[in-house]
PDB file of N, CA and C in Angstrom:
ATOM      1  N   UNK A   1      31.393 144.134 121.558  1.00  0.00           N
ATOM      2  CA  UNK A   1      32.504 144.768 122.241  1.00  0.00           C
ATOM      3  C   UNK A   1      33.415 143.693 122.831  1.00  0.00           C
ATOM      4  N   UNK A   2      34.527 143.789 122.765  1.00  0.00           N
ATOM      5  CA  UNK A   2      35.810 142.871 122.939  1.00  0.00           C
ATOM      6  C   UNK A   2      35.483 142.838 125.003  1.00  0.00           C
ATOM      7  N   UNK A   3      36.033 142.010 125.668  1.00  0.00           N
ATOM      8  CA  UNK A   3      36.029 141.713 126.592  1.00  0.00           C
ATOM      9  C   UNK A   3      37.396 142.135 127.169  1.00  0.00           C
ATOM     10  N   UNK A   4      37.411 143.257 128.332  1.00  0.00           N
ATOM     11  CA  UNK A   4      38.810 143.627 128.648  1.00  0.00           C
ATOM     12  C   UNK A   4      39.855 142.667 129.335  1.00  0.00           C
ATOM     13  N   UNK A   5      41.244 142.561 128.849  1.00  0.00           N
ATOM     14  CA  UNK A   5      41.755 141.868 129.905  1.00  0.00           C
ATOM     15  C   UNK A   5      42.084 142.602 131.030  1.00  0.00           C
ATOM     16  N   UNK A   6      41.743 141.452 132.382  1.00  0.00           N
ATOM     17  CA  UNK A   6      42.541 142.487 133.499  1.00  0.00           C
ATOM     18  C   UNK A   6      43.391 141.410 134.206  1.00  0.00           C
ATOM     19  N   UNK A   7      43.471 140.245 133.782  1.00  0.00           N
ATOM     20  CA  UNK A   7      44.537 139.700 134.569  1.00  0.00           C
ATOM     21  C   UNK A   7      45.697 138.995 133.822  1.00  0.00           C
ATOM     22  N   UNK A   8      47.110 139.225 134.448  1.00  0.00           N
ATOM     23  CA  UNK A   8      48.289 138.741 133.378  1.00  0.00           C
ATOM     24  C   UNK A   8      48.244 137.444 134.341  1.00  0.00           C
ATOM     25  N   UNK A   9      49.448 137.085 133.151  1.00  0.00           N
ATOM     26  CA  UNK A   9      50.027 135.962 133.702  1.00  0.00           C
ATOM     27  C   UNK A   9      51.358 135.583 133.411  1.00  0.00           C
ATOM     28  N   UNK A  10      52.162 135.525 134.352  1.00  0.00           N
ATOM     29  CA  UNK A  10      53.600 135.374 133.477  1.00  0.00           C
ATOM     30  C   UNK A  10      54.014 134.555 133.465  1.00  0.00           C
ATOM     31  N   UNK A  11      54.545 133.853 132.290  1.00  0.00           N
ATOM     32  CA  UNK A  11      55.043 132.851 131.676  1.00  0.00           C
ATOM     33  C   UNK A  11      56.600 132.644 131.909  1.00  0.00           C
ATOM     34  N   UNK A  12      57.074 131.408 132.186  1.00  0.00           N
ATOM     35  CA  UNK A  12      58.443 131.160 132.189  1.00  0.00           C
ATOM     36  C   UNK A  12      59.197 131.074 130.417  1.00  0.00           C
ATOM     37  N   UNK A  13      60.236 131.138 130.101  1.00  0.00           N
ATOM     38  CA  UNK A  13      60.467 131.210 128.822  1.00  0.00           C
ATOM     39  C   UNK A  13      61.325 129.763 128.669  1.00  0.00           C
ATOM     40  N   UNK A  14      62.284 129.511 129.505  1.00  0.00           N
ATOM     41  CA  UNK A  14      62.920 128.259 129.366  1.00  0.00           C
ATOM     42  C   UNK A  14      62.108 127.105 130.046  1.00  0.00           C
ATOM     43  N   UNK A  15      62.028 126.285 129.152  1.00  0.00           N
ATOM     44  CA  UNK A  15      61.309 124.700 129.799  1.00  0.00           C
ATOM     45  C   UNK A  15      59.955 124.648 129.791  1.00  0.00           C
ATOM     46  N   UNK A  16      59.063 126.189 129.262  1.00  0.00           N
ATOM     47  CA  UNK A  16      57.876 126.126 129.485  1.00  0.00           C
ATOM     48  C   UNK A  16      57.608 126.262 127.880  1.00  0.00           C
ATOM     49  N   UNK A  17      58.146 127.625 126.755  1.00  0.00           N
ATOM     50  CA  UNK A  17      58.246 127.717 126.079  1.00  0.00           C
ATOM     51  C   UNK A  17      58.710 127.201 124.960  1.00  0.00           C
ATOM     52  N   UNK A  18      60.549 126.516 125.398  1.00  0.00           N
ATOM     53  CA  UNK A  18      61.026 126.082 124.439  1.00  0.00           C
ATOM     54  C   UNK A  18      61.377 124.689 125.002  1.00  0.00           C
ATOM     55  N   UNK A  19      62.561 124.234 124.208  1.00  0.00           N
ATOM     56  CA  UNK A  19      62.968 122.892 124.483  1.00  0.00           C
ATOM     57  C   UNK A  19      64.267 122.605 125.108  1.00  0.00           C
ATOM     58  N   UNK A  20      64.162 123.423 125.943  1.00  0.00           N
ATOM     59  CA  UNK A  20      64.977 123.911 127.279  1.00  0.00           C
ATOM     60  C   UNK A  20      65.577 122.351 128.155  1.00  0.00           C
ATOM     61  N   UNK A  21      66.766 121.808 128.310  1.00  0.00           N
ATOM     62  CA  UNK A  21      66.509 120.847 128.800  1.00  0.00           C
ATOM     63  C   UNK A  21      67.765 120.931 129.931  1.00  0.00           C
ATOM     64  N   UNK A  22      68.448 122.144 130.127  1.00  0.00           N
ATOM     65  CA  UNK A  22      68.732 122.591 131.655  1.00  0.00           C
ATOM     66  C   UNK A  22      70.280 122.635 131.111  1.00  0.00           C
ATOM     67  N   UNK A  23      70.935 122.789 129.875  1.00  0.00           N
ATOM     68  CA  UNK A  23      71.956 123.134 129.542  1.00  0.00           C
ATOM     69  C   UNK A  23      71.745 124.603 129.072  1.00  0.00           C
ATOM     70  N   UNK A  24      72.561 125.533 129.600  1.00  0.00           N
ATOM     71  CA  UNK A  24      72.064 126.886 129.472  1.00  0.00           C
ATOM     72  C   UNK A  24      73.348 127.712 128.534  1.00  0.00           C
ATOM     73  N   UNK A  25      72.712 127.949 127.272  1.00  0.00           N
ATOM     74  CA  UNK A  25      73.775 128.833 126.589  1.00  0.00           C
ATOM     75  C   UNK A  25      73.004 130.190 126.412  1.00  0.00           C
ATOM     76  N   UNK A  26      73.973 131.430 126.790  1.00  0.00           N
ATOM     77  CA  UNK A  26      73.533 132.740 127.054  1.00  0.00           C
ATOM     78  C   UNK A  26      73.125 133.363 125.842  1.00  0.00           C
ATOM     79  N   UNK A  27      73.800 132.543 124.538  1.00  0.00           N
ATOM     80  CA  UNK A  27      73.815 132.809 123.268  1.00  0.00           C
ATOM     81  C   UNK A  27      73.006 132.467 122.613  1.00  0.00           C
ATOM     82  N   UNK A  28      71.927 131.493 122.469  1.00  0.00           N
ATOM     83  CA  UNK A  28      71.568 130.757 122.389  1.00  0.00           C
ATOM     84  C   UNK A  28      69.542 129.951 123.020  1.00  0.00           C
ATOM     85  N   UNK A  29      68.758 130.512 122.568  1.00  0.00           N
ATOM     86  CA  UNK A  29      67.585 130.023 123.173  1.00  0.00           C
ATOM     87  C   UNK A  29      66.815 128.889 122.307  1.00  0.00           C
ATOM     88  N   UNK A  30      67.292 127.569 122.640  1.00  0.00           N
ATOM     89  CA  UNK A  30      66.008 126.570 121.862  1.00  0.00           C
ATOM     90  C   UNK A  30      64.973 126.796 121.305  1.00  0.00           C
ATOM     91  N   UNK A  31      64.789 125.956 120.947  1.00  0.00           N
ATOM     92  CA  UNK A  31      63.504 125.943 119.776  1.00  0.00           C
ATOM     93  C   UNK A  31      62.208 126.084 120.822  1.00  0.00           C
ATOM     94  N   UNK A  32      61.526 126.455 120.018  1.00  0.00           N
ATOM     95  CA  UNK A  32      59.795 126.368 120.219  1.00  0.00           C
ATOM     96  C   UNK A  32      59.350 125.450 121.011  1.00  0.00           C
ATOM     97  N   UNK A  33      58.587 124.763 121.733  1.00  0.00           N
ATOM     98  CA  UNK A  33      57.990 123.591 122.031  1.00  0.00           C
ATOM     99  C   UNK A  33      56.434 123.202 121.265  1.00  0.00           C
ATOM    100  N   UNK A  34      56.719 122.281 120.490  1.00  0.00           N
ATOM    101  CA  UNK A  34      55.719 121.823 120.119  1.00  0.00           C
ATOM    102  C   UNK A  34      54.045 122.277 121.181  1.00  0.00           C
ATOM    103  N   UNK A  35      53.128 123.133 120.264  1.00  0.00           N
ATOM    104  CA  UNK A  35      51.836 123.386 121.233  1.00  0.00           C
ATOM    105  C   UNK A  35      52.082 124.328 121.862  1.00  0.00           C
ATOM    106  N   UNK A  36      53.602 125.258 121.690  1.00  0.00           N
ATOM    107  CA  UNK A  36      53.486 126.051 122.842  1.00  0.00           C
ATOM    108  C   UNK A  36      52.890 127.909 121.980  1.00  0.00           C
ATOM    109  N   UNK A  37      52.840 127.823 120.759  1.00  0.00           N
ATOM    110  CA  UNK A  37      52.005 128.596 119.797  1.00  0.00           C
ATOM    111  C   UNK A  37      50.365 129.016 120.389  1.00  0.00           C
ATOM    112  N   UNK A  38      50.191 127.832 119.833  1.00  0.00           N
ATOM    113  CA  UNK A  38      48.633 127.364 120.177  1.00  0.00           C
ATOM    114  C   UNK A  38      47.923 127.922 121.657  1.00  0.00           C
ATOM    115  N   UNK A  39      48.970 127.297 122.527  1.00  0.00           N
ATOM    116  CA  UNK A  39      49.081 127.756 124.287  1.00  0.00           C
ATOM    117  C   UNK A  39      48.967 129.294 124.182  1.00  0.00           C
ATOM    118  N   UNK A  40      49.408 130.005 123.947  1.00  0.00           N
ATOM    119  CA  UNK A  40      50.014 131.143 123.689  1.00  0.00           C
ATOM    120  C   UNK A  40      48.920 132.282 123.420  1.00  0.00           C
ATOM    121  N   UNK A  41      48.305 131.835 122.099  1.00  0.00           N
ATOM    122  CA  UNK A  41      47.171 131.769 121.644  1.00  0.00           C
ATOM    123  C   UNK A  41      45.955 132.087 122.495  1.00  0.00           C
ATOM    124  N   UNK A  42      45.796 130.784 122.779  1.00  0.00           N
ATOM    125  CA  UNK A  42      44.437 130.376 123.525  1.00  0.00           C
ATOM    126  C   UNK A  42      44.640 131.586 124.968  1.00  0.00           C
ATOM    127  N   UNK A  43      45.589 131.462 125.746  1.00  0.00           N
ATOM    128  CA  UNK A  43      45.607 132.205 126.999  1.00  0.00           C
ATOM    129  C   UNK A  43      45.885 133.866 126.739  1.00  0.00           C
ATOM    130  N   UNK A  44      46.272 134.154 125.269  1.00  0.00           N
ATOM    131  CA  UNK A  44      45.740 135.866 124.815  1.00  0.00           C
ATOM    132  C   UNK A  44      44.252 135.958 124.661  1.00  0.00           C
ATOM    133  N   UNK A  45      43.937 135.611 124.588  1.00  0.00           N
ATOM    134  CA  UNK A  45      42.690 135.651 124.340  1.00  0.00           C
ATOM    135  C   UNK A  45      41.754 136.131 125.687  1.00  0.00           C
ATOM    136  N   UNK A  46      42.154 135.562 126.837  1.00  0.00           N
ATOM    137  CA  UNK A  46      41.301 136.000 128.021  1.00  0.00           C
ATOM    138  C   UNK A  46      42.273 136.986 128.651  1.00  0.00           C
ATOM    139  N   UNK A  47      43.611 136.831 128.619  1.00  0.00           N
ATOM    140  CA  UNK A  47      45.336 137.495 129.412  1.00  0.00           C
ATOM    141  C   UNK A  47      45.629 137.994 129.334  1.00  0.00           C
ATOM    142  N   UNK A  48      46.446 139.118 129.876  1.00  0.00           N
ATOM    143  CA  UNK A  48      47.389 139.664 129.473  1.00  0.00           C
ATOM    144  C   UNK A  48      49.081 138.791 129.606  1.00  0.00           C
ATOM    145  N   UNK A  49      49.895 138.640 128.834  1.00  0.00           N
ATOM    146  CA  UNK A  49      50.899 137.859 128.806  1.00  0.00           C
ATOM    147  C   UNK A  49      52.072 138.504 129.000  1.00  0.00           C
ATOM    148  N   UNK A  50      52.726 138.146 129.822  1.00  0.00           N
ATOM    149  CA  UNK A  50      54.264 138.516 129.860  1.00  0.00           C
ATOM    150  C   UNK A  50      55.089 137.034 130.315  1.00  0.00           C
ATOM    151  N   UNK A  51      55.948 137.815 129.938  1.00  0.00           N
ATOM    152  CA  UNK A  51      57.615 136.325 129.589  1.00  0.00           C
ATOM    153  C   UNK A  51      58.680 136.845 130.591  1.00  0.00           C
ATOM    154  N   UNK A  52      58.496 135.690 131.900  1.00  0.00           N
ATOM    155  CA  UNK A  52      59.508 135.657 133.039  1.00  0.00           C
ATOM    156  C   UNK A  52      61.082 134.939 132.376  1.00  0.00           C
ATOM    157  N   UNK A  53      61.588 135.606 132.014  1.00  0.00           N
ATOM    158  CA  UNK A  53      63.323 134.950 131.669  1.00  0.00           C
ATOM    159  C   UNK A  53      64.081 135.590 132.347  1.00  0.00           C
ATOM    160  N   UNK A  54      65.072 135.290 132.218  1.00  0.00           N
ATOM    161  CA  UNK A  54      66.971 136.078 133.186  1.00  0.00           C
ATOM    162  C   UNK A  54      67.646 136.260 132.255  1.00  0.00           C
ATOM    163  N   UNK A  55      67.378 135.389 130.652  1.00  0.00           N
ATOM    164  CA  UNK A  55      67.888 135.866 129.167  1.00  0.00           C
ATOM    165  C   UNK A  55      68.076 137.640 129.400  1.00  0.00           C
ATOM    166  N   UNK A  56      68.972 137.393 128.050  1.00  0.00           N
ATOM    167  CA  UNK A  56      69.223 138.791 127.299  1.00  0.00           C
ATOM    168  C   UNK A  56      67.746 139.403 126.690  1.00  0.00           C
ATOM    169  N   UNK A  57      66.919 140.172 127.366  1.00  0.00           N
ATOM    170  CA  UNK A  57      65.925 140.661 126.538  1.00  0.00           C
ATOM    171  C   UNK A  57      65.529 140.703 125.184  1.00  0.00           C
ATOM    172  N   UNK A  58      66.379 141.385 124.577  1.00  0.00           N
ATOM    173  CA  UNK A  58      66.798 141.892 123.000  1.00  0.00           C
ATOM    174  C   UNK A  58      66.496 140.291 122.385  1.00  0.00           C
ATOM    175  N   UNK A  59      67.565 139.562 123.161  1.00  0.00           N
ATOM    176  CA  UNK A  59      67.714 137.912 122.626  1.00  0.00           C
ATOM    177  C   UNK A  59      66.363 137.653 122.451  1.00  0.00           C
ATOM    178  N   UNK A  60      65.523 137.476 123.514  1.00  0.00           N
ATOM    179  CA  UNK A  60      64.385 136.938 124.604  1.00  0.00           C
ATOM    180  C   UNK A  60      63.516 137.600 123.370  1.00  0.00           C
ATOM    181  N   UNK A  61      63.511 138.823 122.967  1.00  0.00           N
ATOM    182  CA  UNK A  61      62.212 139.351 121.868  1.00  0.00           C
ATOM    183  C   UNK A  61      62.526 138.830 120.520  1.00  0.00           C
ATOM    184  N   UNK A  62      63.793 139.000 120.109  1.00  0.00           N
ATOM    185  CA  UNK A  62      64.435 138.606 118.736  1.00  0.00           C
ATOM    186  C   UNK A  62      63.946 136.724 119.043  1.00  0.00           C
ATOM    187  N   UNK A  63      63.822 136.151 119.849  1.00  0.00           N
ATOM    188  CA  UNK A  63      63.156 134.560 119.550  1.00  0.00           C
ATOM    189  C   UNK A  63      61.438 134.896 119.540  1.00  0.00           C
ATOM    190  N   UNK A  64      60.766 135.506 120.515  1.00  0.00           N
ATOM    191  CA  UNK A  64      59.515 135.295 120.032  1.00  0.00           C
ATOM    192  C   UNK A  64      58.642 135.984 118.805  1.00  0.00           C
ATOM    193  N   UNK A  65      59.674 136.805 118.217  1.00  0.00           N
ATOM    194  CA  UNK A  65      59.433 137.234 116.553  1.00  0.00           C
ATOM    195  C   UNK A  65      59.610 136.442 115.927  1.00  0.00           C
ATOM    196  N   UNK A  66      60.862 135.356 115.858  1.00  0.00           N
ATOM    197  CA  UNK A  66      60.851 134.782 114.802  1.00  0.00           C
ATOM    198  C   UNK A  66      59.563 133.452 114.975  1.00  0.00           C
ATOM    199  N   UNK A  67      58.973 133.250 116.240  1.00  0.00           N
ATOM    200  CA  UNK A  67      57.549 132.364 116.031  1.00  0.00           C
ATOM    201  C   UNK A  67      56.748 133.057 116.223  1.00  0.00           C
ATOM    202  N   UNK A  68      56.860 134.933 115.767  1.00  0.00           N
ATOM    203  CA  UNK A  68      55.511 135.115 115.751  1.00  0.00           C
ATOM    204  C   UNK A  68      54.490 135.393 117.008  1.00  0.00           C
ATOM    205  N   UNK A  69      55.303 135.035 117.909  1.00  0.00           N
ATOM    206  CA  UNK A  69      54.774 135.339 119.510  1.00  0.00           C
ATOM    207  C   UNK A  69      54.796 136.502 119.734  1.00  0.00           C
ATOM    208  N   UNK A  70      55.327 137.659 119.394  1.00  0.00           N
ATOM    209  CA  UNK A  70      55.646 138.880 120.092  1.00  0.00           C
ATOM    210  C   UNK A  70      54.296 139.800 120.445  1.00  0.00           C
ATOM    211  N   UNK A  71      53.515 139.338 118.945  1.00  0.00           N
ATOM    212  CA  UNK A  71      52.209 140.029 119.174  1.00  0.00           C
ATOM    213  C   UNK A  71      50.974 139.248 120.440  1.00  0.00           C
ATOM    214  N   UNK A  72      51.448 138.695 121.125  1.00  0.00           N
ATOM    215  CA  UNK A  72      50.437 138.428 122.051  1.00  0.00           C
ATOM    216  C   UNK A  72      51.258 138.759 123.650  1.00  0.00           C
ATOM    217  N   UNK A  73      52.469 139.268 123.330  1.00  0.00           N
ATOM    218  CA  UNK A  73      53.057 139.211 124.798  1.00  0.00           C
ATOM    219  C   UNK A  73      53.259 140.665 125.241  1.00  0.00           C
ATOM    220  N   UNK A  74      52.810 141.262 125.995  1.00  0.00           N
ATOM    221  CA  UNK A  74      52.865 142.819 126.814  1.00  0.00           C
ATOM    222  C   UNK A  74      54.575 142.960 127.057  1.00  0.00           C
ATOM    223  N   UNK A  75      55.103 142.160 127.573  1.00  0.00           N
ATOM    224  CA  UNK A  75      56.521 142.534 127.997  1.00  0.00           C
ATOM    225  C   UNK A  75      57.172 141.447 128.295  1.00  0.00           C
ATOM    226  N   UNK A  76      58.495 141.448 128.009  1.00  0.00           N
ATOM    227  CA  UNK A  76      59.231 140.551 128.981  1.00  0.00           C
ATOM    228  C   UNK A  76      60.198 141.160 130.012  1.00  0.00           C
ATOM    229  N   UNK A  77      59.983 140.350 131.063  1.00  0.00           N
ATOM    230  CA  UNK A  77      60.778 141.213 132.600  1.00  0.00           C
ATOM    231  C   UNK A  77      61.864 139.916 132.668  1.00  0.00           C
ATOM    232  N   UNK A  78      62.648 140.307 133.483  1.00  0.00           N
ATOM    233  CA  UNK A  78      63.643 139.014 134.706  1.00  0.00           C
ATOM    234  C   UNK A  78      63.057 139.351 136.052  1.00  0.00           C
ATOM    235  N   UNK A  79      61.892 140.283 136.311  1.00  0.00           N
ATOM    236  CA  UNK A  79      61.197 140.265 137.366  1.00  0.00           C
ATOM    237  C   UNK A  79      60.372 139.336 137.971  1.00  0.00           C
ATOM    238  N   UNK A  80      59.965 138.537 138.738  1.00  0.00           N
ATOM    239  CA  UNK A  80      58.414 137.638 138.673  1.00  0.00           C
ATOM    240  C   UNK A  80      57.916 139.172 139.122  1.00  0.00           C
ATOM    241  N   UNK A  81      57.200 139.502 138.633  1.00  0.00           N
ATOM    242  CA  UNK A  81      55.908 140.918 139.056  1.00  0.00           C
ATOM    243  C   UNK A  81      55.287 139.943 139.733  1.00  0.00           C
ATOM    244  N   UNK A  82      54.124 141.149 140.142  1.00  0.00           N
ATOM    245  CA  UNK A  82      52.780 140.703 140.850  1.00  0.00           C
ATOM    246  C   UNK A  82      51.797 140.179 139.408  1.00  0.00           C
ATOM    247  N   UNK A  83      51.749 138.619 139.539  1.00  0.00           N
ATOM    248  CA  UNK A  83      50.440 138.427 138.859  1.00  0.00           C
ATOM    249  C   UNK A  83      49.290 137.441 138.534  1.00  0.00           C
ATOM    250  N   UNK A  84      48.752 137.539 138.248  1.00  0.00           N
ATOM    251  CA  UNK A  84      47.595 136.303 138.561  1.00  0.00           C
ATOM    252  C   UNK A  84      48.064 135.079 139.172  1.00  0.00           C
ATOM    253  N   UNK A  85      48.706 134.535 138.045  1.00  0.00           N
ATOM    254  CA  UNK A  85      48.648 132.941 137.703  1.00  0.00           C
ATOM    255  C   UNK A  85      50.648 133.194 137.221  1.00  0.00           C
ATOM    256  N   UNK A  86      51.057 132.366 137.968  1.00  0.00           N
ATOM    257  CA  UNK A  86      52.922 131.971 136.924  1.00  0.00           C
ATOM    258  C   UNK A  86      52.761 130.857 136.478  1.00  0.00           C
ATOM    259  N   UNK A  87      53.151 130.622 135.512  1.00  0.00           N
ATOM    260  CA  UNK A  87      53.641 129.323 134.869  1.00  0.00           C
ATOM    261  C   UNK A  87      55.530 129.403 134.628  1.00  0.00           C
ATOM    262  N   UNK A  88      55.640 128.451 135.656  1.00  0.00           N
ATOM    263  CA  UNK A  88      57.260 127.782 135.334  1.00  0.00           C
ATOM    264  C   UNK A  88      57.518 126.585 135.269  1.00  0.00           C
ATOM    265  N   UNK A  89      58.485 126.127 135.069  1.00  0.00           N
ATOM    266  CA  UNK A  89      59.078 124.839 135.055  1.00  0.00           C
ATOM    267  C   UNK A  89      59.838 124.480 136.505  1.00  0.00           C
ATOM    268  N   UNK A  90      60.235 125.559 137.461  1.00  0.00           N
ATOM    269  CA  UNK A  90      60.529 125.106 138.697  1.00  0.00           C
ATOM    270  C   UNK A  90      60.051 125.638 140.110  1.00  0.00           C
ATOM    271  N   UNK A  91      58.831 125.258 139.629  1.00  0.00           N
ATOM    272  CA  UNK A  91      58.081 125.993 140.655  1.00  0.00           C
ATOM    273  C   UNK A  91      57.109 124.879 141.797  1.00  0.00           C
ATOM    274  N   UNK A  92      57.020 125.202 142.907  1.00  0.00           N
ATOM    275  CA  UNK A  92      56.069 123.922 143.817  1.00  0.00           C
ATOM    276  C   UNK A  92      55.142 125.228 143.998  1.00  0.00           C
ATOM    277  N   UNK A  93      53.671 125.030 143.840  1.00  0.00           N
ATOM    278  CA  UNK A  93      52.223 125.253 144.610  1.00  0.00           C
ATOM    279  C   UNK A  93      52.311 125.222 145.873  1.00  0.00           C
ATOM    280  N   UNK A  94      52.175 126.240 146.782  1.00  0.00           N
ATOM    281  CA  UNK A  94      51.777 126.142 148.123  1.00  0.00           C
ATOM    282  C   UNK A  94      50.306 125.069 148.093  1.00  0.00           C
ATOM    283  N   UNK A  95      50.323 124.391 148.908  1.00  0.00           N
ATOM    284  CA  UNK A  95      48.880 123.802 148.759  1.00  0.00           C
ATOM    285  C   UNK A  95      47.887 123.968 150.520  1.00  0.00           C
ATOM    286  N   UNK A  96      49.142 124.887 151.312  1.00  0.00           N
ATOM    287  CA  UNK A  96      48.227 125.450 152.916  1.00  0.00           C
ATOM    288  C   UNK A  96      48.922 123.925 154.007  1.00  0.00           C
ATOM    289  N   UNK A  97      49.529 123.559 153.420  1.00  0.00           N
ATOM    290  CA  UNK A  97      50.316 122.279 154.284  1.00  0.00           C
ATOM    291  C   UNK A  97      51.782 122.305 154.174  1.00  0.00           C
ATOM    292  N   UNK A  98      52.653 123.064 155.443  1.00  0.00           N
ATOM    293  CA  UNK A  98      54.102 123.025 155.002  1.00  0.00           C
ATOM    294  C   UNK A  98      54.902 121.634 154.970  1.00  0.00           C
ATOM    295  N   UNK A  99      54.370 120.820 155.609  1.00  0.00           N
ATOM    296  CA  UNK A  99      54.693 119.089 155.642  1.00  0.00           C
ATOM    297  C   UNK A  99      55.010 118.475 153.973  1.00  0.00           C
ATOM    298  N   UNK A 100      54.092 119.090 153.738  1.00  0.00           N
ATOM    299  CA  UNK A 100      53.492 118.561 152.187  1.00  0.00           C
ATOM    300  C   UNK A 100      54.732 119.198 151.114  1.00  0.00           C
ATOM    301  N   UNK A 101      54.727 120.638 151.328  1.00  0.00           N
ATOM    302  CA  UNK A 101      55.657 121.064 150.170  1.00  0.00           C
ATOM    303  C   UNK A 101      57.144 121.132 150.786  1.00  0.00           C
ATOM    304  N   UNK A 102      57.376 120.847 151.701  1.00  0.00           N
ATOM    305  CA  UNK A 102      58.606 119.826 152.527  1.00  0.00           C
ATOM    306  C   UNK A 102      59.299 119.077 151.461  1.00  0.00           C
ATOM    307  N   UNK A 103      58.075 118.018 151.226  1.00  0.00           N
ATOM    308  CA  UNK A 103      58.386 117.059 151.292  1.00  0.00           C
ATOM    309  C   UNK A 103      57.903 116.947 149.372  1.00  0.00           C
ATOM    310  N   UNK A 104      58.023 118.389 149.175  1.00  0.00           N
ATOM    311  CA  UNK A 104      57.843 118.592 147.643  1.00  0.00           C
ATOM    312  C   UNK A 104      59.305 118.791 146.817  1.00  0.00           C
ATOM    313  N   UNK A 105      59.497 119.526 148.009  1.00  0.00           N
ATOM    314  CA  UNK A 105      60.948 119.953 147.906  1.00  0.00           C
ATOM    315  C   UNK A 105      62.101 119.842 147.425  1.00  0.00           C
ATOM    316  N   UNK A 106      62.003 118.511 148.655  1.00  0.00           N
ATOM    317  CA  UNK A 106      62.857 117.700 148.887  1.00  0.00           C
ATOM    318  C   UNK A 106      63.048 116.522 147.503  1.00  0.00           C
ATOM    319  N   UNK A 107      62.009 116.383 147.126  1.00  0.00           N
ATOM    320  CA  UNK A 107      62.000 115.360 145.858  1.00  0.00           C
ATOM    321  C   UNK A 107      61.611 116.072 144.640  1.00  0.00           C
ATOM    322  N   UNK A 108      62.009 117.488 144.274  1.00  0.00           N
ATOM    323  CA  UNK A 108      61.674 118.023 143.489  1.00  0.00           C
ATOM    324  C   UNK A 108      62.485 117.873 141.995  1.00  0.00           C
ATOM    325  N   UNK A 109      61.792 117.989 141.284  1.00  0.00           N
ATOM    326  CA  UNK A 109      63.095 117.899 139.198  1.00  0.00           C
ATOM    327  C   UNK A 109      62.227 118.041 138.745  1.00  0.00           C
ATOM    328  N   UNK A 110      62.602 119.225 137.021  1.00  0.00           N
ATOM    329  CA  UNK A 110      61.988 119.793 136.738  1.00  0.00           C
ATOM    330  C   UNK A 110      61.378 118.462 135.764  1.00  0.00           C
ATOM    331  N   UNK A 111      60.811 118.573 134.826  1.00  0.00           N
ATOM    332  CA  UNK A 111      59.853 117.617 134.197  1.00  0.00           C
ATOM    333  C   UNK A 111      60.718 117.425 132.872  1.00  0.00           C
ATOM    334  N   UNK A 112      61.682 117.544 132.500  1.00  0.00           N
ATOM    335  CA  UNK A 112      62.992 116.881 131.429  1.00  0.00           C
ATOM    336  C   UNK A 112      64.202 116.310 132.027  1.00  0.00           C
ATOM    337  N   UNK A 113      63.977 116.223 133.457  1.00  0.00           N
ATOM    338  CA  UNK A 113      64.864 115.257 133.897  1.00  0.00           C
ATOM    339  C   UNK A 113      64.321 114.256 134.866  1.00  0.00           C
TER     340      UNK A 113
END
């Protein structure tokens, strides 16, 4: 018997997914990121998956068909919902020390610049 999922996780779509490098065309969503298949993959398997974007939906589904992603992802929102675990590209971890993410902040860029 298959193992149920009960916890999502939502995924960022730019910078996490593709090759997003902070020039934003509305028309337009980059390529794939190398491994990000595989990723995808591996975390359906225990997840439920959904895709955090501000994209055009329609757009946002019409790209993860053409890699084939669509079948592992429950939905895509422009919501962050309530859920497990997020994965983004501009995001700081509370770590229980406001000094700390201060000073996270303050020196923060996303990881392509």
């Amino acid at each position: 018997m298959k193992k149920k999922k009960l916890k999502t996780i939502l995924i960022d779509l730019d910078g996490v997914l593709n090759n997003y490098n902070g020039k934003f065309d509305e028309n337009f969503i980059p390529e794939i990121r190398e491994g990000a298949e595989k990723f995808i993959k591996e975390l359906y398997e225990h997840y439920i998956i959904k895709i955090f974007t501000t994209r055009n939906k329609i757009l946002t589904v019409k790209w993860l068909m053409k890699y084939h992603l669509d079948k592992y992802i429950k939905d895509v929102t422009s919501i962050k919902e309530p859920a497990w675990l997020h994965i983004d590209d501009r995001c700081i971890n509370f770590c229980g020390n406001y000094n700390e993410v201060t000073e996270k902040v303050a020196n923060f860029s996303t990881w392509y610049n």
